[in-house]
N, C-alpha and C. Protein backbone atom coordinates (compact mmCIF):
# COMPACT_ATOMS: atom_id res chain seq x y z
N UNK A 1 10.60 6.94 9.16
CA UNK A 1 11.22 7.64 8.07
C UNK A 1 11.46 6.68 6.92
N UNK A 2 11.59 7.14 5.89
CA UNK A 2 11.49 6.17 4.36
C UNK A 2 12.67 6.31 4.19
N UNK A 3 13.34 5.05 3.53
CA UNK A 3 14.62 4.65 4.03
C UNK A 3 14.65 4.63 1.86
N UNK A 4 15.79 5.32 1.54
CA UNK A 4 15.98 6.19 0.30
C UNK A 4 17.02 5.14 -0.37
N UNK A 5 16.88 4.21 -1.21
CA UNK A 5 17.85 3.67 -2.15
C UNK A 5 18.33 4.14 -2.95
N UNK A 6 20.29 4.10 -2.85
CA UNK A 6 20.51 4.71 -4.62
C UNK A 6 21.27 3.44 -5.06
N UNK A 7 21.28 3.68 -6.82
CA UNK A 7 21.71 2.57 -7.75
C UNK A 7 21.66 3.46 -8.57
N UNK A 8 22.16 2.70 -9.69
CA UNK A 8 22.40 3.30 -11.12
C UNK A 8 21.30 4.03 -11.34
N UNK A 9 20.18 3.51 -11.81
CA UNK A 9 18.94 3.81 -11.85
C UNK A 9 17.96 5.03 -11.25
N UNK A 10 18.36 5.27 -9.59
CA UNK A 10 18.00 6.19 -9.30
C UNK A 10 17.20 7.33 -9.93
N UNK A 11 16.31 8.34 -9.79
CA UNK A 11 15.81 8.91 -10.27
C UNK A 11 15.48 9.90 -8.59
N UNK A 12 16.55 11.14 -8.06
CA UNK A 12 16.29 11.89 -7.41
C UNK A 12 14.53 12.94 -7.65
N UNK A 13 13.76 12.75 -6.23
CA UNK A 13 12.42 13.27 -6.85
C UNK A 13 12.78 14.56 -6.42
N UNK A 14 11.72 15.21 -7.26
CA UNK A 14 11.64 16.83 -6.92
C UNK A 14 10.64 17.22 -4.91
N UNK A 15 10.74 18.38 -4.73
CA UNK A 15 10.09 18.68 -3.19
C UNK A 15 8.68 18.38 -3.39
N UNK A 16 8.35 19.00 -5.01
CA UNK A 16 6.53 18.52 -4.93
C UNK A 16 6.56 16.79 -5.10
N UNK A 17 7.42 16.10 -5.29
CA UNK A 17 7.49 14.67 -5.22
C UNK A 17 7.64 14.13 -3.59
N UNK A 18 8.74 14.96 -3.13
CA UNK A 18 9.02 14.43 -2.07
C UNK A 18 7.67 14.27 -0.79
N UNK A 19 7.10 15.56 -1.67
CA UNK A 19 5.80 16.34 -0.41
C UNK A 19 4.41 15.44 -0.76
N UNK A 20 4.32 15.12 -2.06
CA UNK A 20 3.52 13.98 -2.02
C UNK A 20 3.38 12.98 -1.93
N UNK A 21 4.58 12.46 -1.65
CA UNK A 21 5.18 10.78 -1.02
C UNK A 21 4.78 11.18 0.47
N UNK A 22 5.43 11.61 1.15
CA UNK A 22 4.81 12.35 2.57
C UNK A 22 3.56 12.28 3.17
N UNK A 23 3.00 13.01 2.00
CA UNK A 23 1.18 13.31 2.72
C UNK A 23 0.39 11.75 2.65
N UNK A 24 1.07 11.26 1.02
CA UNK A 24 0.18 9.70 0.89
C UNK A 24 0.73 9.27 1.77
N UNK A 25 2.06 8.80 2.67
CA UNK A 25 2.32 7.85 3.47
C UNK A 25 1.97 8.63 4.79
N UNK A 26 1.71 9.09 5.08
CA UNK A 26 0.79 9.62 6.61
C UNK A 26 -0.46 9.48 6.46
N UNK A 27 -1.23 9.84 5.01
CA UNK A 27 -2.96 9.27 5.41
C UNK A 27 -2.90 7.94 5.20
N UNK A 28 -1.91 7.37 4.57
CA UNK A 28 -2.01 5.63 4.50
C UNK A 28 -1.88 4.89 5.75
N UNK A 29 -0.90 5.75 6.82
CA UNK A 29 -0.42 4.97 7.94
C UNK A 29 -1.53 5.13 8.73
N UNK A 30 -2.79 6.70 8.69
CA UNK A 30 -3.55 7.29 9.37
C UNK A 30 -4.92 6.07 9.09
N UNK A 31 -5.06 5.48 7.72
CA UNK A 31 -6.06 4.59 7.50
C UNK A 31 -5.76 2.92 7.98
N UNK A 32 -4.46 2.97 7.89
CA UNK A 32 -4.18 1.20 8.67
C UNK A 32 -3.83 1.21 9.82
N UNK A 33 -3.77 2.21 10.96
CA UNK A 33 -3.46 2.45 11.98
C UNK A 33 -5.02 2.85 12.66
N UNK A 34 -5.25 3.96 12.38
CA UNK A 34 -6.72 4.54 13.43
C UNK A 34 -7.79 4.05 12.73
N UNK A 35 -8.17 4.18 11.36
CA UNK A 35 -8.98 3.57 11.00
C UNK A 35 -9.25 2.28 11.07
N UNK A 36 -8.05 1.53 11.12
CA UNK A 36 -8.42 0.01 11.51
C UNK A 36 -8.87 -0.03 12.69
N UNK A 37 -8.17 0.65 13.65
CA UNK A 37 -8.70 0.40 15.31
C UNK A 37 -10.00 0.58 15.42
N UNK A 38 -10.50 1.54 14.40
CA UNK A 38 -11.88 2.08 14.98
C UNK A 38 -12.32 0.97 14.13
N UNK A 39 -12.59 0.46 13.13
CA UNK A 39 -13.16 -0.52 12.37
C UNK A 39 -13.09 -2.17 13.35
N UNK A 40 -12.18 -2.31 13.96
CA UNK A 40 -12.21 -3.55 15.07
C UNK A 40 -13.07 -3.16 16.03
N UNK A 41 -13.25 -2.02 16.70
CA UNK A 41 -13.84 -1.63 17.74
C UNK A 41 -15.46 -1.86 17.28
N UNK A 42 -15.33 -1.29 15.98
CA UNK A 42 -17.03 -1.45 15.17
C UNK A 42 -17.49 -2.97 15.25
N UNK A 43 -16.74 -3.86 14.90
CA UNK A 43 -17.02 -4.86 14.93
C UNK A 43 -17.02 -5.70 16.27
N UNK A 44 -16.51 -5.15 17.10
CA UNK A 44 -16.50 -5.69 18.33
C UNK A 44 -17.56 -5.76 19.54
N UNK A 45 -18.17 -4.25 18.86
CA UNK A 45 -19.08 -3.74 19.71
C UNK A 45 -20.48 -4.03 18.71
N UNK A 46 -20.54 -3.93 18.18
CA UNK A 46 -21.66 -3.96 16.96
C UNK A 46 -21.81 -5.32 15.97
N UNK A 47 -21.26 -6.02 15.35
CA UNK A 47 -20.99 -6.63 14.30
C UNK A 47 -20.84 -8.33 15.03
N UNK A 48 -19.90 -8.35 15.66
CA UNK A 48 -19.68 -9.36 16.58
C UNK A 48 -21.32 -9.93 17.05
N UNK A 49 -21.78 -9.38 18.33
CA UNK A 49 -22.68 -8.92 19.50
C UNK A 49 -23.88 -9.55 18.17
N UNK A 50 -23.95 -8.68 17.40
CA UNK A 50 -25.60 -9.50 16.35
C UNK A 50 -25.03 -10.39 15.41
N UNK A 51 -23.66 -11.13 14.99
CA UNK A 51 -23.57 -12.22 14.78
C UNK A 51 -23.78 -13.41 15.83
N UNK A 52 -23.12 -13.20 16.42
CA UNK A 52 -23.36 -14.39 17.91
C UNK A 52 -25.11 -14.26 18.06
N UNK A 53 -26.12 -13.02 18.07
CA UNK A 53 -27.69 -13.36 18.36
C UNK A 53 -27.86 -14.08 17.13
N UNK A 54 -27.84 -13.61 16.24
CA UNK A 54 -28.37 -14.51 14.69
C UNK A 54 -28.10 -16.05 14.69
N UNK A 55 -26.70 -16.35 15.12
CA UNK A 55 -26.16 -17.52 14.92
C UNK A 55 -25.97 -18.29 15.93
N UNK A 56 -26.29 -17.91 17.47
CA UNK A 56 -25.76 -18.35 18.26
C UNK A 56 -24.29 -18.90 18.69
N UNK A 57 -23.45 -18.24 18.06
CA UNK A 57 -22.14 -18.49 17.95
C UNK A 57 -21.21 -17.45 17.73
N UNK A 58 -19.73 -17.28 17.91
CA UNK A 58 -19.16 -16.19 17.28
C UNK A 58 -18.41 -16.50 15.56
N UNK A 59 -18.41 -15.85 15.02
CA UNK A 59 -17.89 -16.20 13.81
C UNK A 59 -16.72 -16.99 13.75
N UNK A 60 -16.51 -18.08 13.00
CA UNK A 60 -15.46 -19.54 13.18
C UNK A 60 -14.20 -19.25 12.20
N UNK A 61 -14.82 -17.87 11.24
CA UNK A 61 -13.60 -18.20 10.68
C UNK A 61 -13.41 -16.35 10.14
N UNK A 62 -12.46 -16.01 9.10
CA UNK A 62 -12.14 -14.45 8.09
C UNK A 62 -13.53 -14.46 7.61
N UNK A 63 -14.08 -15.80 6.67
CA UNK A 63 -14.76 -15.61 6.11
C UNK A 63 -16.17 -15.09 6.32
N UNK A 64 -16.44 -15.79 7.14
CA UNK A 64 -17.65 -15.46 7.76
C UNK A 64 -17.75 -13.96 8.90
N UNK A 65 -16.45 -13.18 9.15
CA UNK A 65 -16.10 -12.65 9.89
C UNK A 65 -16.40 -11.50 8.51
N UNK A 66 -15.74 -11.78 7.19
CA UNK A 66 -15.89 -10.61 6.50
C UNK A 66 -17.13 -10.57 5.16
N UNK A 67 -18.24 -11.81 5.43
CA UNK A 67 -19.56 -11.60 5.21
C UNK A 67 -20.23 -10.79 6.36
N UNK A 68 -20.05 -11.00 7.70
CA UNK A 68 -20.67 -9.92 8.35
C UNK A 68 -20.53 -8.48 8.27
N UNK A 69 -19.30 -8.42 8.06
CA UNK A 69 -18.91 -6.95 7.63
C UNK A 69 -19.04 -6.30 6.55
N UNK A 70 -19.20 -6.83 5.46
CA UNK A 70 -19.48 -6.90 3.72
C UNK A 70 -20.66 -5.17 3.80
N UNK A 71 -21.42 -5.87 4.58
CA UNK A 71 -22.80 -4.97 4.44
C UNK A 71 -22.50 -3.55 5.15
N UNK A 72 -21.67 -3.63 6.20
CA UNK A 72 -21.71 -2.45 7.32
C UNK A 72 -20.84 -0.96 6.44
N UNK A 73 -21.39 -0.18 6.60
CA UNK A 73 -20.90 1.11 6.05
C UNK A 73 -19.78 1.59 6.21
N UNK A 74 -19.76 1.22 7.37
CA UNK A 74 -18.24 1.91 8.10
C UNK A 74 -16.90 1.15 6.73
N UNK A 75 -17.34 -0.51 7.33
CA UNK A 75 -16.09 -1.51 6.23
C UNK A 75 -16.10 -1.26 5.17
N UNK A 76 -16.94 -0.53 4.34
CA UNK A 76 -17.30 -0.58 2.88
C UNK A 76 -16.55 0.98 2.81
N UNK A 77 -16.53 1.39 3.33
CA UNK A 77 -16.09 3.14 3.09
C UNK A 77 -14.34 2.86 3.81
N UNK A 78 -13.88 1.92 4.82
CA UNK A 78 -12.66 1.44 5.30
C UNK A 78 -11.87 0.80 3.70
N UNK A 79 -12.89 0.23 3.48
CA UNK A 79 -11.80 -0.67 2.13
C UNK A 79 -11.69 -0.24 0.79
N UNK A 80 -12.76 0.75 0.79
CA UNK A 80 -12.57 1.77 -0.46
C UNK A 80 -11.71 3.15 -0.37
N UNK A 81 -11.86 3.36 0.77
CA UNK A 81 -10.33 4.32 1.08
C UNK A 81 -9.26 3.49 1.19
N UNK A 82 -8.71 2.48 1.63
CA UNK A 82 -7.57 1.97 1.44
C UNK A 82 -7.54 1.41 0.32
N UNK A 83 -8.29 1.14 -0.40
CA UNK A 83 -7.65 0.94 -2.10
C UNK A 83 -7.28 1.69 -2.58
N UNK A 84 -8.19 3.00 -2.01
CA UNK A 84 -7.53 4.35 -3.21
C UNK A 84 -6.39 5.13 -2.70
N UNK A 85 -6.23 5.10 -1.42
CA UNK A 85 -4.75 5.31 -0.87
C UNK A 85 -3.56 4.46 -1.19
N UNK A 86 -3.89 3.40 -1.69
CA UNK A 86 -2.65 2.32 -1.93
C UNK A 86 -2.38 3.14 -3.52
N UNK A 87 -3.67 3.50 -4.34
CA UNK A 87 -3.22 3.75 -5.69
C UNK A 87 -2.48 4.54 -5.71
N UNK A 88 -2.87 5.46 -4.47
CA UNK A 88 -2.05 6.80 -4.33
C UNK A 88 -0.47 7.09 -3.93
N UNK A 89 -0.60 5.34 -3.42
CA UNK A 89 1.22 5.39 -3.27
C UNK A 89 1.82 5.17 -4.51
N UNK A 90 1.03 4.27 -5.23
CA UNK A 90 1.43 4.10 -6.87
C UNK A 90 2.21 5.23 -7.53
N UNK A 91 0.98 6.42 -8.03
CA UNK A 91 1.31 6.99 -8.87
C UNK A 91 1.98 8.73 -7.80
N UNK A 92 2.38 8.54 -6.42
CA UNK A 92 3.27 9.43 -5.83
C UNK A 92 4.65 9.11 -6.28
N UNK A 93 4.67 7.91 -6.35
CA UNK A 93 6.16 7.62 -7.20
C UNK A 93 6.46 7.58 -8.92
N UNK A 94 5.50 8.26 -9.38
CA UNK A 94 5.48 7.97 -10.88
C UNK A 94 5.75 9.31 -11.01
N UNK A 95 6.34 9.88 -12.19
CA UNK A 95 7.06 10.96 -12.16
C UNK A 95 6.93 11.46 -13.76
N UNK A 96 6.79 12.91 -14.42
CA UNK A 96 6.98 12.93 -15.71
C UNK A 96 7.94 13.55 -16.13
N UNK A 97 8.78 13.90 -15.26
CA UNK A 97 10.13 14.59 -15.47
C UNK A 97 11.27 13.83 -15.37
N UNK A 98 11.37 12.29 -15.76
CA UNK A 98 12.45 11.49 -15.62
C UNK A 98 12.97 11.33 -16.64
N UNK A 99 14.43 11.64 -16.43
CA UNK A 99 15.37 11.35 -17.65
C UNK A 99 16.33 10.65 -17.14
N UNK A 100 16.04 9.58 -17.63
CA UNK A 100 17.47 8.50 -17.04
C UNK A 100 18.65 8.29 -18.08
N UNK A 101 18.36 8.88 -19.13
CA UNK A 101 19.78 9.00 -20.52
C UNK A 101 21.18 8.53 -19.63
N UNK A 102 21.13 9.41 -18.45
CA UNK A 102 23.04 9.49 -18.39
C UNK A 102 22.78 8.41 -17.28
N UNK A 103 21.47 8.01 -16.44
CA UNK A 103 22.07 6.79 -15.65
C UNK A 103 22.02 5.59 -16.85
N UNK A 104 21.21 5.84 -17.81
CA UNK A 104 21.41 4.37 -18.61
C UNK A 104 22.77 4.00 -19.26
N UNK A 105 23.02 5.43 -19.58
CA UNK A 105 24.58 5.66 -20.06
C UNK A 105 25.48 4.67 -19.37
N UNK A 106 25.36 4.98 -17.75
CA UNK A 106 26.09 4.55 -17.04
C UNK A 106 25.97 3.37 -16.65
N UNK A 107 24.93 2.37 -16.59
CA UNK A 107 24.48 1.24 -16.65
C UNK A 107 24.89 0.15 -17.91
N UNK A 108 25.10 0.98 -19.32
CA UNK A 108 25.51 0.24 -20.53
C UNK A 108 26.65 0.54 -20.23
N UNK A 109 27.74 1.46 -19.54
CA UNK A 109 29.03 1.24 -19.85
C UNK A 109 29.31 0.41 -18.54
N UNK A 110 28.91 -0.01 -17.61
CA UNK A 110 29.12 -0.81 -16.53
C UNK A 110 29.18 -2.54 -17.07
N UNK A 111 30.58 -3.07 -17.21
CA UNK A 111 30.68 -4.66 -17.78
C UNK A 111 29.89 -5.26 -16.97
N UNK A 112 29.44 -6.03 -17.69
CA UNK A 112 28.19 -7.36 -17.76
C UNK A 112 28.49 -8.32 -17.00
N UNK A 113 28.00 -8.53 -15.74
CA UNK A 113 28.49 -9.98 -15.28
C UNK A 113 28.00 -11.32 -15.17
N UNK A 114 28.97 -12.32 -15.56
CA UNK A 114 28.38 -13.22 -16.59
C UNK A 114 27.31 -14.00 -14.90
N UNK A 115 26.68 -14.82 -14.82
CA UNK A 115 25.62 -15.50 -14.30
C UNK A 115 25.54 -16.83 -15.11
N UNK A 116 25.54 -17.56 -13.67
CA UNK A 116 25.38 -19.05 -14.37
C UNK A 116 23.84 -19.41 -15.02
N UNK A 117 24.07 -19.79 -16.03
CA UNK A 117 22.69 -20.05 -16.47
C UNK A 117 22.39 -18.70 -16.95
N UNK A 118 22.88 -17.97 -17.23
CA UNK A 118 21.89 -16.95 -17.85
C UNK A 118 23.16 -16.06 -18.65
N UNK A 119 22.80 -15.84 -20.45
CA UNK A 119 23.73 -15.46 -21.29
C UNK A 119 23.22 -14.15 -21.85
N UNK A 120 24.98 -13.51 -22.33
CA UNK A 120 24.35 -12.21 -22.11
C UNK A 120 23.71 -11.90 -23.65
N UNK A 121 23.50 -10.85 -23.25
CA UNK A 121 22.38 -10.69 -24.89
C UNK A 121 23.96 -10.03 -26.35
């Protein structure tokens, strides 16, 4: 469960906010959870197995672990869905109905506390 901060600032989301924070963080957990498993398994069974024939060895390091994979379809379609699911957590939290007037209100009438090294404006 997503653990909900309030502060001045706050900005309560609406249900179509809440419902699309939701869906992105279940296909996100659904792509770094099962999709990864199956993407290790790919490489374990497949990827691995004809690096070690090519090279006589198993891969020594990430790098060489993610030149073998570079090419394979599965990784290339794994890392382009998790980029675009990460964007998707981005802009689930971006909102065009925010009016923060009365928390800023409440933030400028809240006294300033002074900090060493740092003066107030």
């Amino acid at each position: 469960m997503v653990e909900r901060l309030s502060h001045a600032l706050h900005v309560a989301p609406t249900r179509d906010e809440l419902s699309r924070q939701a869906f992105v963080s279940s296909l996100r957990s659904y792509i770094l959870v099962d999709m990864a498993a199956s993407m290790r398994r790919h490489y374990r069974e497949r990827v691995e197995p004809a690096f070690q024939r090519d090279h006589g060895r198993r891969p020594a390091n990430g790098e060489e672990v993610h030149e073998a994979m570079r090419d394979q379809d599965y990784f290339r379609y794994y890392s382009s869905v998790r980029y675009n699911t990460q964007e998707m957590v981005f802009r689930s939290v971006e909102t065009d109905n925010v009016d923060i007037s009365e928390a800023r209100r409440d933030v400028e009438a809240t006294p300033a506390r002074e900090t060493p090294g740092i003066r107030a404006a």
